[in-house]
PDB file of N, CA and C in Angstrom:
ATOM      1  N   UNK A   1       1.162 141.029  31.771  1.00  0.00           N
ATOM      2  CA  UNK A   1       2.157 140.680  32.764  1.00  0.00           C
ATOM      3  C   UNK A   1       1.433 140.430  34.093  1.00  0.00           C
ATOM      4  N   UNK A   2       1.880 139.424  35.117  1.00  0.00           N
ATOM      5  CA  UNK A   2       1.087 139.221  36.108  1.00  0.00           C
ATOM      6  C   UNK A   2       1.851 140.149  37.143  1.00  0.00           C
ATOM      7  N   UNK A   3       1.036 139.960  38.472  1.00  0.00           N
ATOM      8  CA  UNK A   3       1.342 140.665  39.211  1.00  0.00           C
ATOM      9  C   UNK A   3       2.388 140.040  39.968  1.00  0.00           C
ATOM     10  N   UNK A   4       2.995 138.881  39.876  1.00  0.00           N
ATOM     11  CA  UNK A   4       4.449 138.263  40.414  1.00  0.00           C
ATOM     12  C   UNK A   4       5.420 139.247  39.942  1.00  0.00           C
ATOM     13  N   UNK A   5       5.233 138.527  37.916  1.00  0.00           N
ATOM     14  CA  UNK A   5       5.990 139.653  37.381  1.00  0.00           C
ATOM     15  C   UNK A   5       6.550 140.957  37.330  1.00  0.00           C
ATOM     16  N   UNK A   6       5.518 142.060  37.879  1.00  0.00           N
ATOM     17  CA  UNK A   6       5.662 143.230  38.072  1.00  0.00           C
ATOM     18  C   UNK A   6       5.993 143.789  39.505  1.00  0.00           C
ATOM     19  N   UNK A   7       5.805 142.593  40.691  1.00  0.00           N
ATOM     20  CA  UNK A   7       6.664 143.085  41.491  1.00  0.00           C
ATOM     21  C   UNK A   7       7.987 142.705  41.444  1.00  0.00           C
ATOM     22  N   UNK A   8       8.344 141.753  40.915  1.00  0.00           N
ATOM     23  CA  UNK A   8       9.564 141.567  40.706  1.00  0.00           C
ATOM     24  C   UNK A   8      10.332 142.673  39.899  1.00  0.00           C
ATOM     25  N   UNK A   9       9.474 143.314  38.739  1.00  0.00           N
ATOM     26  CA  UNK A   9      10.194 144.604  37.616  1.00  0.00           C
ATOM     27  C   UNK A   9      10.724 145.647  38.766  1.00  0.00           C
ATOM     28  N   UNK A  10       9.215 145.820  39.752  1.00  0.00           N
ATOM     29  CA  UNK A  10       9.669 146.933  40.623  1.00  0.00           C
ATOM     30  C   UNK A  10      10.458 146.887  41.488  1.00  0.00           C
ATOM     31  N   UNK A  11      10.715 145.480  42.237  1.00  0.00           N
ATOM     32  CA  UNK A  11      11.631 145.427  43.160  1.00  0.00           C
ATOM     33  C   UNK A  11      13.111 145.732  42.163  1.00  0.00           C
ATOM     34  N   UNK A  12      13.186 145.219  41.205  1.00  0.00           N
ATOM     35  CA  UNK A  12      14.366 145.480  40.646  1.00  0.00           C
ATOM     36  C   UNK A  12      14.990 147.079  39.867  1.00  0.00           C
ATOM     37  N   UNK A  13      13.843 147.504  39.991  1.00  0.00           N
ATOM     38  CA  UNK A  13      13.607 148.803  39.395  1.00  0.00           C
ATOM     39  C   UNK A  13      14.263 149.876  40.975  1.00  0.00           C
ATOM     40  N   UNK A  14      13.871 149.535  41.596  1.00  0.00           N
ATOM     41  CA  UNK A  14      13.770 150.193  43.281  1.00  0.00           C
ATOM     42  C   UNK A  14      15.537 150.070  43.548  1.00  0.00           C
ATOM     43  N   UNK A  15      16.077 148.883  43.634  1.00  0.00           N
ATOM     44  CA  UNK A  15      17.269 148.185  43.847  1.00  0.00           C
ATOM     45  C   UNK A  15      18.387 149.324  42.805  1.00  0.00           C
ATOM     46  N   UNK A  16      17.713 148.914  41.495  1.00  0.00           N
ATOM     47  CA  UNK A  16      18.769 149.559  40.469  1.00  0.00           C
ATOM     48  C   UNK A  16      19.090 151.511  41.317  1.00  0.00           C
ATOM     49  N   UNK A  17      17.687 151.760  41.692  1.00  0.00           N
ATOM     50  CA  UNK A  17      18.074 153.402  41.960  1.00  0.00           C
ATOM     51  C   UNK A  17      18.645 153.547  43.293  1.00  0.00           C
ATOM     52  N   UNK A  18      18.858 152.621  43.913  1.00  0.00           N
ATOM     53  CA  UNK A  18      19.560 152.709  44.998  1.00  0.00           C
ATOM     54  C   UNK A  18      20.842 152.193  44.414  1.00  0.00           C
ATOM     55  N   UNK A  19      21.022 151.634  43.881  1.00  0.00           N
ATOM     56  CA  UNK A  19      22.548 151.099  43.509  1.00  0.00           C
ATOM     57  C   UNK A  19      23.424 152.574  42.650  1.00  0.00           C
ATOM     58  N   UNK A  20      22.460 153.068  42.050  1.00  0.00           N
ATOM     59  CA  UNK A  20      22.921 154.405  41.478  1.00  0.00           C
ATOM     60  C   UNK A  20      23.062 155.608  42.156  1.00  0.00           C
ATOM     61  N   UNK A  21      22.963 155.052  43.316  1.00  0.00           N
ATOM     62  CA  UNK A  21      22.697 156.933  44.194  1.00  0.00           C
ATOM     63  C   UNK A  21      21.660 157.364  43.631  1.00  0.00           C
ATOM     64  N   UNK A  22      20.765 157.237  43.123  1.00  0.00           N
ATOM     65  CA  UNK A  22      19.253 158.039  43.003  1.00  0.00           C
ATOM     66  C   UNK A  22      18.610 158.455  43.929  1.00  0.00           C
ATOM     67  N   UNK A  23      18.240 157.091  45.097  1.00  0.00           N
ATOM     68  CA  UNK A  23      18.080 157.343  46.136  1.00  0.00           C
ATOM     69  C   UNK A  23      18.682 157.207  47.599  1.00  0.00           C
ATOM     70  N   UNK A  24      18.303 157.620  48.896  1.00  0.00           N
ATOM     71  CA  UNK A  24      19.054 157.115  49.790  1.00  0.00           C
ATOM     72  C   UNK A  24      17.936 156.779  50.781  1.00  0.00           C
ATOM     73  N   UNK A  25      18.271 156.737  52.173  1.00  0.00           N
ATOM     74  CA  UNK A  25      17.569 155.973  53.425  1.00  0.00           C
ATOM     75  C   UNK A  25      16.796 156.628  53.614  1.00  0.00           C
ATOM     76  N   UNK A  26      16.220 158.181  53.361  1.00  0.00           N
ATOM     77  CA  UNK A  26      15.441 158.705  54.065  1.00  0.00           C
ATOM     78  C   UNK A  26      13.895 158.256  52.682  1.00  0.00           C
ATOM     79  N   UNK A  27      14.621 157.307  51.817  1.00  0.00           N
ATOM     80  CA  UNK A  27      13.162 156.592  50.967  1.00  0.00           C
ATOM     81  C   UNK A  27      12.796 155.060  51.656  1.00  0.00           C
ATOM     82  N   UNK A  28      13.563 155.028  52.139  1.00  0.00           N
ATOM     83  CA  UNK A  28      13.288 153.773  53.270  1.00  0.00           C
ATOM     84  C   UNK A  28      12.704 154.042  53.947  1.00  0.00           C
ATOM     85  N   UNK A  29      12.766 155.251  54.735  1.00  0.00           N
ATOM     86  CA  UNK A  29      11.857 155.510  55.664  1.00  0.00           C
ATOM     87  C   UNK A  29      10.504 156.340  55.580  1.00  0.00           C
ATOM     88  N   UNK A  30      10.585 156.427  54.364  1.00  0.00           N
ATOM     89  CA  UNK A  30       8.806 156.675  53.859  1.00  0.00           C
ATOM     90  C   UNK A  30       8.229 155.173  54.048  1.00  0.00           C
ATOM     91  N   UNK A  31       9.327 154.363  53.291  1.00  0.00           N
ATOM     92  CA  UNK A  31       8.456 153.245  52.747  1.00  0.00           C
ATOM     93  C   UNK A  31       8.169 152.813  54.181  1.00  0.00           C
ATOM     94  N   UNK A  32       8.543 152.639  55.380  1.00  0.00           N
ATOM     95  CA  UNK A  32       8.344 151.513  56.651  1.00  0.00           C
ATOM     96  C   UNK A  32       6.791 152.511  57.208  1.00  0.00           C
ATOM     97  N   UNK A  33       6.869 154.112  57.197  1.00  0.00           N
ATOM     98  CA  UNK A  33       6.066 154.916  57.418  1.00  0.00           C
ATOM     99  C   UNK A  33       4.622 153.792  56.435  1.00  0.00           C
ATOM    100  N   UNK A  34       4.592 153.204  55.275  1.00  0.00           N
ATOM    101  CA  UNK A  34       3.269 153.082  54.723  1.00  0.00           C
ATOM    102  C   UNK A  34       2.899 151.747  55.622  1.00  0.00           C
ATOM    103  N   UNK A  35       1.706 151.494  56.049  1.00  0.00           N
ATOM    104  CA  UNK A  35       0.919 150.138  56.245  1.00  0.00           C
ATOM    105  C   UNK A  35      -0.613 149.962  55.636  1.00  0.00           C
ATOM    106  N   UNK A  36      -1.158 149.013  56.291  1.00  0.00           N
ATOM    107  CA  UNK A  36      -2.404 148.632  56.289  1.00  0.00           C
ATOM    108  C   UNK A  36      -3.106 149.710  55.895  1.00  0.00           C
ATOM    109  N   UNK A  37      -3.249 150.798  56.872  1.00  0.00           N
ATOM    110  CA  UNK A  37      -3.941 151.929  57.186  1.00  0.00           C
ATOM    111  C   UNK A  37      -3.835 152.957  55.982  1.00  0.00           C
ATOM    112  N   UNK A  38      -2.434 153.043  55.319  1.00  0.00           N
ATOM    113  CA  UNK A  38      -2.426 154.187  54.373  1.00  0.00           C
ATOM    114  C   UNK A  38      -1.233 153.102  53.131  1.00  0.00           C
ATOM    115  N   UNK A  39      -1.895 152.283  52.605  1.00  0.00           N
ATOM    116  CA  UNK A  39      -0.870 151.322  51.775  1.00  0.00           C
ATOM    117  C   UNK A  39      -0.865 152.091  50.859  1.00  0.00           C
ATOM    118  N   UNK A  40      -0.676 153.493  50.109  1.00  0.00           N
ATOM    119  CA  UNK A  40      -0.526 154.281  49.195  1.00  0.00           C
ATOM    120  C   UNK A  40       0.176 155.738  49.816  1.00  0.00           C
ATOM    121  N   UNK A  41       0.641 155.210  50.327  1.00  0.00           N
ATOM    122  CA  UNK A  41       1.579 156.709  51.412  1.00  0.00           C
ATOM    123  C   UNK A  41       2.709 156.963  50.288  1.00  0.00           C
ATOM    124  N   UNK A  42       3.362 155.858  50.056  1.00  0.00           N
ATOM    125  CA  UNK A  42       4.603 156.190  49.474  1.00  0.00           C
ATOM    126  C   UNK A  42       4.352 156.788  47.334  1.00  0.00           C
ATOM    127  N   UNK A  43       3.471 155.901  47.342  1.00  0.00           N
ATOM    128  CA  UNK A  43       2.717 156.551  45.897  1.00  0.00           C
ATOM    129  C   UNK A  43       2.279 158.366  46.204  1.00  0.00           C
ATOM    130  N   UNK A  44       1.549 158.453  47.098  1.00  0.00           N
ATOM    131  CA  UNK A  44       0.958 159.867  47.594  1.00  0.00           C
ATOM    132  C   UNK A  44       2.087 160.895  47.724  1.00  0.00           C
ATOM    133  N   UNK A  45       3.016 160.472  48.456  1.00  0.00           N
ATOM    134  CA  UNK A  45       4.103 161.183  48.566  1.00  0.00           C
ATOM    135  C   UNK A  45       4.934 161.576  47.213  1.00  0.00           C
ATOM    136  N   UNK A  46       5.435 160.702  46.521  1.00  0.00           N
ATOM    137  CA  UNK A  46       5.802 160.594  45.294  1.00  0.00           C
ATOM    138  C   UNK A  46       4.990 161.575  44.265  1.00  0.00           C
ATOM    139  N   UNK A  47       4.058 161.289  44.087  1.00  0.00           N
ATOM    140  CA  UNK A  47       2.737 162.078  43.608  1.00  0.00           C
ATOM    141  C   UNK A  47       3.383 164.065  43.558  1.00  0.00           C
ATOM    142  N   UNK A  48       2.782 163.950  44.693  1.00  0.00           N
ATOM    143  CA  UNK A  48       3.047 165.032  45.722  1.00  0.00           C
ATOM    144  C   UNK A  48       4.910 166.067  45.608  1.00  0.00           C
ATOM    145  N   UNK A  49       5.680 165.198  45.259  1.00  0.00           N
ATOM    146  CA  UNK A  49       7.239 165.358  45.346  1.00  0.00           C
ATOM    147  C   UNK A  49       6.902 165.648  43.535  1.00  0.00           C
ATOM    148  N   UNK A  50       6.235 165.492  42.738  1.00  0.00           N
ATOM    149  CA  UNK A  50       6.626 165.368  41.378  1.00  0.00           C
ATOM    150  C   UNK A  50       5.722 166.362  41.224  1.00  0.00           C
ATOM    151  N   UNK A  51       4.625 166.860  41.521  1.00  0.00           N
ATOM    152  CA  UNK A  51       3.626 168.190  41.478  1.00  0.00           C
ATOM    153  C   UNK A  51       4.057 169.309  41.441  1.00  0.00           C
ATOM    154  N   UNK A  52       5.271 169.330  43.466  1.00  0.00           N
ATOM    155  CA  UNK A  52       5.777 170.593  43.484  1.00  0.00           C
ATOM    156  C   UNK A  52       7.051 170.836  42.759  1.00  0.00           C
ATOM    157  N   UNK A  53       8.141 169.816  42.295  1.00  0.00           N
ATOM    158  CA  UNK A  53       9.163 169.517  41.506  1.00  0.00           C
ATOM    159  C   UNK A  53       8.406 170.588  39.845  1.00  0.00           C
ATOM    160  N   UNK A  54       7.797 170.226  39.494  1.00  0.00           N
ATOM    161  CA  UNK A  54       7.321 170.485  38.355  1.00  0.00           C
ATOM    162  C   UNK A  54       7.157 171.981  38.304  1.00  0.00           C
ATOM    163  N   UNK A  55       6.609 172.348  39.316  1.00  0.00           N
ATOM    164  CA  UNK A  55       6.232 174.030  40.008  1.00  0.00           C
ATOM    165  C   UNK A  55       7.568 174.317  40.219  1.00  0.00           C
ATOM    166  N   UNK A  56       8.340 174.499  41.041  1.00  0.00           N
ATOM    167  CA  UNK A  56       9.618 174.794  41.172  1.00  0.00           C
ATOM    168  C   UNK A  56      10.720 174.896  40.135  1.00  0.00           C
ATOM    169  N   UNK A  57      10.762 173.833  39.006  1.00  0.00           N
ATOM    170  CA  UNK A  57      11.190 174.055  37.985  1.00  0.00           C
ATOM    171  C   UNK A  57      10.993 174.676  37.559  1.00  0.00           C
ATOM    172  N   UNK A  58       9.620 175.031  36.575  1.00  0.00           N
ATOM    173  CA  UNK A  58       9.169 176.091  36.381  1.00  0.00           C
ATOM    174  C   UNK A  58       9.340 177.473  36.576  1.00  0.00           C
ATOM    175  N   UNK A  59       9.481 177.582  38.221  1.00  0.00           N
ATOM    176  CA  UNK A  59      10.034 179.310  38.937  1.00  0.00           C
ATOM    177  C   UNK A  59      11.344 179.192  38.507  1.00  0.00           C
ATOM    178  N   UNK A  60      12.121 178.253  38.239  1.00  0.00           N
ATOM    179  CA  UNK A  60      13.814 178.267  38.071  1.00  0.00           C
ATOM    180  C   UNK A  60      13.865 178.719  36.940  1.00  0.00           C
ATOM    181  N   UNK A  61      13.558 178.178  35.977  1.00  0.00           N
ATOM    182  CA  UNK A  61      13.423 178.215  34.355  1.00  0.00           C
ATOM    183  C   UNK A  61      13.133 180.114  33.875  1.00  0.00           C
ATOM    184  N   UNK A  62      12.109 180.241  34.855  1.00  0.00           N
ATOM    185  CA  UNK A  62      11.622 181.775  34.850  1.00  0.00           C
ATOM    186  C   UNK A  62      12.546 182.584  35.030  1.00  0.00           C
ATOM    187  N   UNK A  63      13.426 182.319  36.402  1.00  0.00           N
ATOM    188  CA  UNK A  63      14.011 183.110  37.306  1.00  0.00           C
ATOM    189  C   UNK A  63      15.426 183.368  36.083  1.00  0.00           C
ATOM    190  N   UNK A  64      15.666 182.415  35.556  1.00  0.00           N
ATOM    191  CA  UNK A  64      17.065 182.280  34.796  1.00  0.00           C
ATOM    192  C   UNK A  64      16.699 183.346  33.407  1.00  0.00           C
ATOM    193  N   UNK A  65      16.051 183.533  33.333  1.00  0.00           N
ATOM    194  CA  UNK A  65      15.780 183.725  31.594  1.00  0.00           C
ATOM    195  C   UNK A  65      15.392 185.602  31.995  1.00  0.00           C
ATOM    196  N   UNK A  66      15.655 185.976  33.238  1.00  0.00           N
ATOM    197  CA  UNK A  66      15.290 187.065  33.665  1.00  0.00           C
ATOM    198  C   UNK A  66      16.819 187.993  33.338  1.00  0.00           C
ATOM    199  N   UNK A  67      17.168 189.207  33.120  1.00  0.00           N
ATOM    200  CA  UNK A  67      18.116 189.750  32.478  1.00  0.00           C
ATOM    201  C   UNK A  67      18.234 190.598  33.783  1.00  0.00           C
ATOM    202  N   UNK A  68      18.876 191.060  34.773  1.00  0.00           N
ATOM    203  CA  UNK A  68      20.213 190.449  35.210  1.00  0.00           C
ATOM    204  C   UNK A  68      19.171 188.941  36.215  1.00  0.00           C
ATOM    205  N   UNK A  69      19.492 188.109  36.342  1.00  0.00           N
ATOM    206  CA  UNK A  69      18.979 186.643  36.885  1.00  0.00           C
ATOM    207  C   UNK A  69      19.014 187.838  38.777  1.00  0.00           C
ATOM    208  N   UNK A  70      17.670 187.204  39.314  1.00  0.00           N
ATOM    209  CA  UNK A  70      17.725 187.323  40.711  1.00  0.00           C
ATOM    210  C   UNK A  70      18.401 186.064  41.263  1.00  0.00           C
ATOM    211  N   UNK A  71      19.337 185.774  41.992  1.00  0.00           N
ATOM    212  CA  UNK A  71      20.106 184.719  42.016  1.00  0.00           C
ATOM    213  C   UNK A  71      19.630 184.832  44.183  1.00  0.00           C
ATOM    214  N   UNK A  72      18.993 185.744  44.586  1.00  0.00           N
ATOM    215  CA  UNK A  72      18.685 185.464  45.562  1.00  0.00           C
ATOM    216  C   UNK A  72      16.980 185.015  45.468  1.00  0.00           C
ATOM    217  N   UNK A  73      16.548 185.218  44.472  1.00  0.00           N
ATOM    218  CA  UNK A  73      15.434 184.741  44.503  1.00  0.00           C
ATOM    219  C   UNK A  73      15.634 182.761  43.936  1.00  0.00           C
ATOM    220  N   UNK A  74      16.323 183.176  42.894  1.00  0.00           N
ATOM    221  CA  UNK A  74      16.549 181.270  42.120  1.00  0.00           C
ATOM    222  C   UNK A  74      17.233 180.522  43.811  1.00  0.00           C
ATOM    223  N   UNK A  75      17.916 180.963  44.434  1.00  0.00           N
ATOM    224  CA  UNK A  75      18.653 180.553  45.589  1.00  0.00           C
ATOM    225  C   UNK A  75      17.460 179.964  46.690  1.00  0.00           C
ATOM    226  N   UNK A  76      16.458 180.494  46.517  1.00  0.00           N
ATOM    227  CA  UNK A  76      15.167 180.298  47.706  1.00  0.00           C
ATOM    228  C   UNK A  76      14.530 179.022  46.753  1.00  0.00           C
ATOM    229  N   UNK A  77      14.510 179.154  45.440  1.00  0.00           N
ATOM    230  CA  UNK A  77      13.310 178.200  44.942  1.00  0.00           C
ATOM    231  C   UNK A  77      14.478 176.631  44.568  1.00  0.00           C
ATOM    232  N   UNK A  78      15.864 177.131  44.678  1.00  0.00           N
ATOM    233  CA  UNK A  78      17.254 176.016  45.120  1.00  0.00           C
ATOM    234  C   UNK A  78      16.677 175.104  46.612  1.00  0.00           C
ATOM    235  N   UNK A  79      16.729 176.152  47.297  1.00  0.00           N
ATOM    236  CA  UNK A  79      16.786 175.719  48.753  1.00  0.00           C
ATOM    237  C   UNK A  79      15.028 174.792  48.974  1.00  0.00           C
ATOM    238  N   UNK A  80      14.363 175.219  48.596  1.00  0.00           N
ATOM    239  CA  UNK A  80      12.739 174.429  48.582  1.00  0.00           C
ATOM    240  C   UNK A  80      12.989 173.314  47.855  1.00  0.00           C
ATOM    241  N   UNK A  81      13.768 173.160  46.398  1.00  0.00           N
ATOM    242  CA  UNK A  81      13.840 172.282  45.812  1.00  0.00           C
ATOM    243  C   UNK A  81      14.194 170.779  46.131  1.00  0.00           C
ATOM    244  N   UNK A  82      15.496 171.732  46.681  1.00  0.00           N
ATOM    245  CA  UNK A  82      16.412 170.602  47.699  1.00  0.00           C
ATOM    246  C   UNK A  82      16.110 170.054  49.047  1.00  0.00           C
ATOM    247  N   UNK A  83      14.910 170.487  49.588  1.00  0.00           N
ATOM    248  CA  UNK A  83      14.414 170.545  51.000  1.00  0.00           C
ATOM    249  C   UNK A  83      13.476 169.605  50.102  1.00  0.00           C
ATOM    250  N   UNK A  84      12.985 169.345  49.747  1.00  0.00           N
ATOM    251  CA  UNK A  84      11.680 168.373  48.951  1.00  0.00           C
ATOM    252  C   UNK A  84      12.336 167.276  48.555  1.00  0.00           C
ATOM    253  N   UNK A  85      14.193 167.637  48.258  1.00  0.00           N
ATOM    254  CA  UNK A  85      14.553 166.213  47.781  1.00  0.00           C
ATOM    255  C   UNK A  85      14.771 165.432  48.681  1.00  0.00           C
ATOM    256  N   UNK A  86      15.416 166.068  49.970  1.00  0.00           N
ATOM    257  CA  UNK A  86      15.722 165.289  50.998  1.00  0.00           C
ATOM    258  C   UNK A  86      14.689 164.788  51.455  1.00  0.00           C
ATOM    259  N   UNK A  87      13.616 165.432  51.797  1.00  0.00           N
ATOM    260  CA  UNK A  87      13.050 164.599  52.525  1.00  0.00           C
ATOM    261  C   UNK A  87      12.091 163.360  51.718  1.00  0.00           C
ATOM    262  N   UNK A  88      12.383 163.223  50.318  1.00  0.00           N
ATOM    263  CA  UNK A  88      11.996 161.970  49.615  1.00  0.00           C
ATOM    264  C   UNK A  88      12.895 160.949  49.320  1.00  0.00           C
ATOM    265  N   UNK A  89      14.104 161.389  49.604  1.00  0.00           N
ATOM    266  CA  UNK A  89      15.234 160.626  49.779  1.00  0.00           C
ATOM    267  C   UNK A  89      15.827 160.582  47.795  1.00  0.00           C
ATOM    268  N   UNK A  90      15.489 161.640  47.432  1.00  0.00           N
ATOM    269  CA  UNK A  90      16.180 161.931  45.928  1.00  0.00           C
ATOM    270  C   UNK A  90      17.557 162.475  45.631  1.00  0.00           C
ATOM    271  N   UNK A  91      18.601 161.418  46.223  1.00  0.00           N
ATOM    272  CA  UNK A  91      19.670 162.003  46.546  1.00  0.00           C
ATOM    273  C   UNK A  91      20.773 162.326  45.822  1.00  0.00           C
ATOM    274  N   UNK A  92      20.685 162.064  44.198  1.00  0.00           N
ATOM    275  CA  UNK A  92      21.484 162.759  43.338  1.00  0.00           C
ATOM    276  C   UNK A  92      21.069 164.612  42.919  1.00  0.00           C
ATOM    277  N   UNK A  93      19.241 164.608  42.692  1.00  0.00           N
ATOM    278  CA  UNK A  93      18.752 165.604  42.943  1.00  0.00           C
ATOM    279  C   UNK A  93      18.983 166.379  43.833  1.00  0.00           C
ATOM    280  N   UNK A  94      19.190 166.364  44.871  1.00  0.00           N
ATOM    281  CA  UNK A  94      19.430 167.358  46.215  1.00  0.00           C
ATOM    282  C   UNK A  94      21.238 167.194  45.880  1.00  0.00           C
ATOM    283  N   UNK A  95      21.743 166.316  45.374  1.00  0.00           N
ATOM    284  CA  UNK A  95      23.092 167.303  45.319  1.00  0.00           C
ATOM    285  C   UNK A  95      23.269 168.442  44.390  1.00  0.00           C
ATOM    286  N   UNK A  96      22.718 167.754  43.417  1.00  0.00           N
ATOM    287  CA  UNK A  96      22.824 168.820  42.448  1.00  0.00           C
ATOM    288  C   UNK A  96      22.097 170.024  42.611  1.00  0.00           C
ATOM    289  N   UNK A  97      21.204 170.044  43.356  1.00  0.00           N
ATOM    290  CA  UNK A  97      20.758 171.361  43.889  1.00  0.00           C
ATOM    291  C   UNK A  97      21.505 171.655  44.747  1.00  0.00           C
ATOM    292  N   UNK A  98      22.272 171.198  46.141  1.00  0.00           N
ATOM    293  CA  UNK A  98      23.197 171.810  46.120  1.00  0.00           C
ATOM    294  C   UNK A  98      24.281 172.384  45.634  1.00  0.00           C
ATOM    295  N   UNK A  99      24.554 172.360  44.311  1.00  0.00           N
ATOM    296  CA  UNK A  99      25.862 172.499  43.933  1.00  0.00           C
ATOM    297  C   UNK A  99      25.412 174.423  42.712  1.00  0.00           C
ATOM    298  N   UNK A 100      23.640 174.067  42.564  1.00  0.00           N
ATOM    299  CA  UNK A 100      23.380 174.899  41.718  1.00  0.00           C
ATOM    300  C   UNK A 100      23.398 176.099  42.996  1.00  0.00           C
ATOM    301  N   UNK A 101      22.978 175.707  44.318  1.00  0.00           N
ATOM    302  CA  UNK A 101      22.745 176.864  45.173  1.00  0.00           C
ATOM    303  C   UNK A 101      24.302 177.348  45.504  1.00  0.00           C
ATOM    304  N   UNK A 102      25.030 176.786  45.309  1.00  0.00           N
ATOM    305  CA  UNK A 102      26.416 177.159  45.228  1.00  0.00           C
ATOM    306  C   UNK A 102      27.104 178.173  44.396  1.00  0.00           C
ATOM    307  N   UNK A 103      26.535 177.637  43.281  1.00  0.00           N
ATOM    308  CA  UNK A 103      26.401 179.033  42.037  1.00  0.00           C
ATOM    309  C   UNK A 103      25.564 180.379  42.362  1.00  0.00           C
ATOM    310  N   UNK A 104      24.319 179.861  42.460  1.00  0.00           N
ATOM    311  CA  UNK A 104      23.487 181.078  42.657  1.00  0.00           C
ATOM    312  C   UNK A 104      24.345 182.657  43.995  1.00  0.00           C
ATOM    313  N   UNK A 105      25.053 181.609  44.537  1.00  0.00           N
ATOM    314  CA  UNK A 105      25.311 182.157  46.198  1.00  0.00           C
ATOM    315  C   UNK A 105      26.639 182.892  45.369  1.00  0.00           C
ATOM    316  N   UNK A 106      27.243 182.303  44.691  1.00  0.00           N
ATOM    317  CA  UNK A 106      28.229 183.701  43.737  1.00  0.00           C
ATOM    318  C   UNK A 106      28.327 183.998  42.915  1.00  0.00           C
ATOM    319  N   UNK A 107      26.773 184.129  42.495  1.00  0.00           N
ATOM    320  CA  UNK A 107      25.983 184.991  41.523  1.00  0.00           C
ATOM    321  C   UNK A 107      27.308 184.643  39.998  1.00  0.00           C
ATOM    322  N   UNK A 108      26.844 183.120  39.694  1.00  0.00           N
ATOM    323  CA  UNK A 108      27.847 182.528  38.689  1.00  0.00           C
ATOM    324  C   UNK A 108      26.701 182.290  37.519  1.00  0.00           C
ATOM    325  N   UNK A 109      26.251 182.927  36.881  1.00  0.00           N
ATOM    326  CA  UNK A 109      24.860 182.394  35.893  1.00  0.00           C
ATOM    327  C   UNK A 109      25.684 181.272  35.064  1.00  0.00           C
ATOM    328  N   UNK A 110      27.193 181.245  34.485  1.00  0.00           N
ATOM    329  CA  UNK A 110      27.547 180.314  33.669  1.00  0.00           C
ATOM    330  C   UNK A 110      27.398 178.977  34.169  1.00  0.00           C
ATOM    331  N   UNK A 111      27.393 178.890  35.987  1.00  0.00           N
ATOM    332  CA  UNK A 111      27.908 177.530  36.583  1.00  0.00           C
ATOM    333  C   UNK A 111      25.818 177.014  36.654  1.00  0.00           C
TER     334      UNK A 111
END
């Protein structure tokens, strides 16, 4: 595939997750943040957002499977989660972490 081709996949790829609420403006404003100087900012970042995502899951996964669940501890690794989504602009992710820190906050393990 040439490289016309594949920016075109990605521009359309980019478009589709904004059309879905995947993402919102604050991924726009990574992207205007990249230039000349650092043309891999928004890859780096991304990178970076999927490292600690992976780690954080992880502490959640832990935290849940714990008999009675610390729901003020899962509530802190909620709140980091969701603080990482916003500021990558992952905006179905950060609701739904809000909605899990909602649970955690009245100690609901079913919700």
């Amino acid at each position: 595939m040439d490289k016309t081709k594949l920016r075109e996949q990605a521009l359309s790829i980019r478009t589709s997750l904004f059309d879905q609420g995947f993402l919102d403006e604050q991924f726009i404003q990574l992207e205007e943040l990249q230039d000349d100087a650092n043309p891999n900012f928004v890859e780096e970042i991304v990178t970076l957002f999927y490292s600690d995502s992976v780690r954080l899951i992880y502490n959640i996964e832990r935290g849940l499977m714990t008999n009675p669940p610390n729901f003020t501890k899962l509530e802190d690794f909620m709140h980091q989660f969701k603080g990482s989504c916003s500021s990558i602009g992952a905006k179905k992710v950060k609701t739904e972490c809000s909605r899990f820190s909602e649970y955690c906050a009245a100690e609901n393990f079913e919700g």
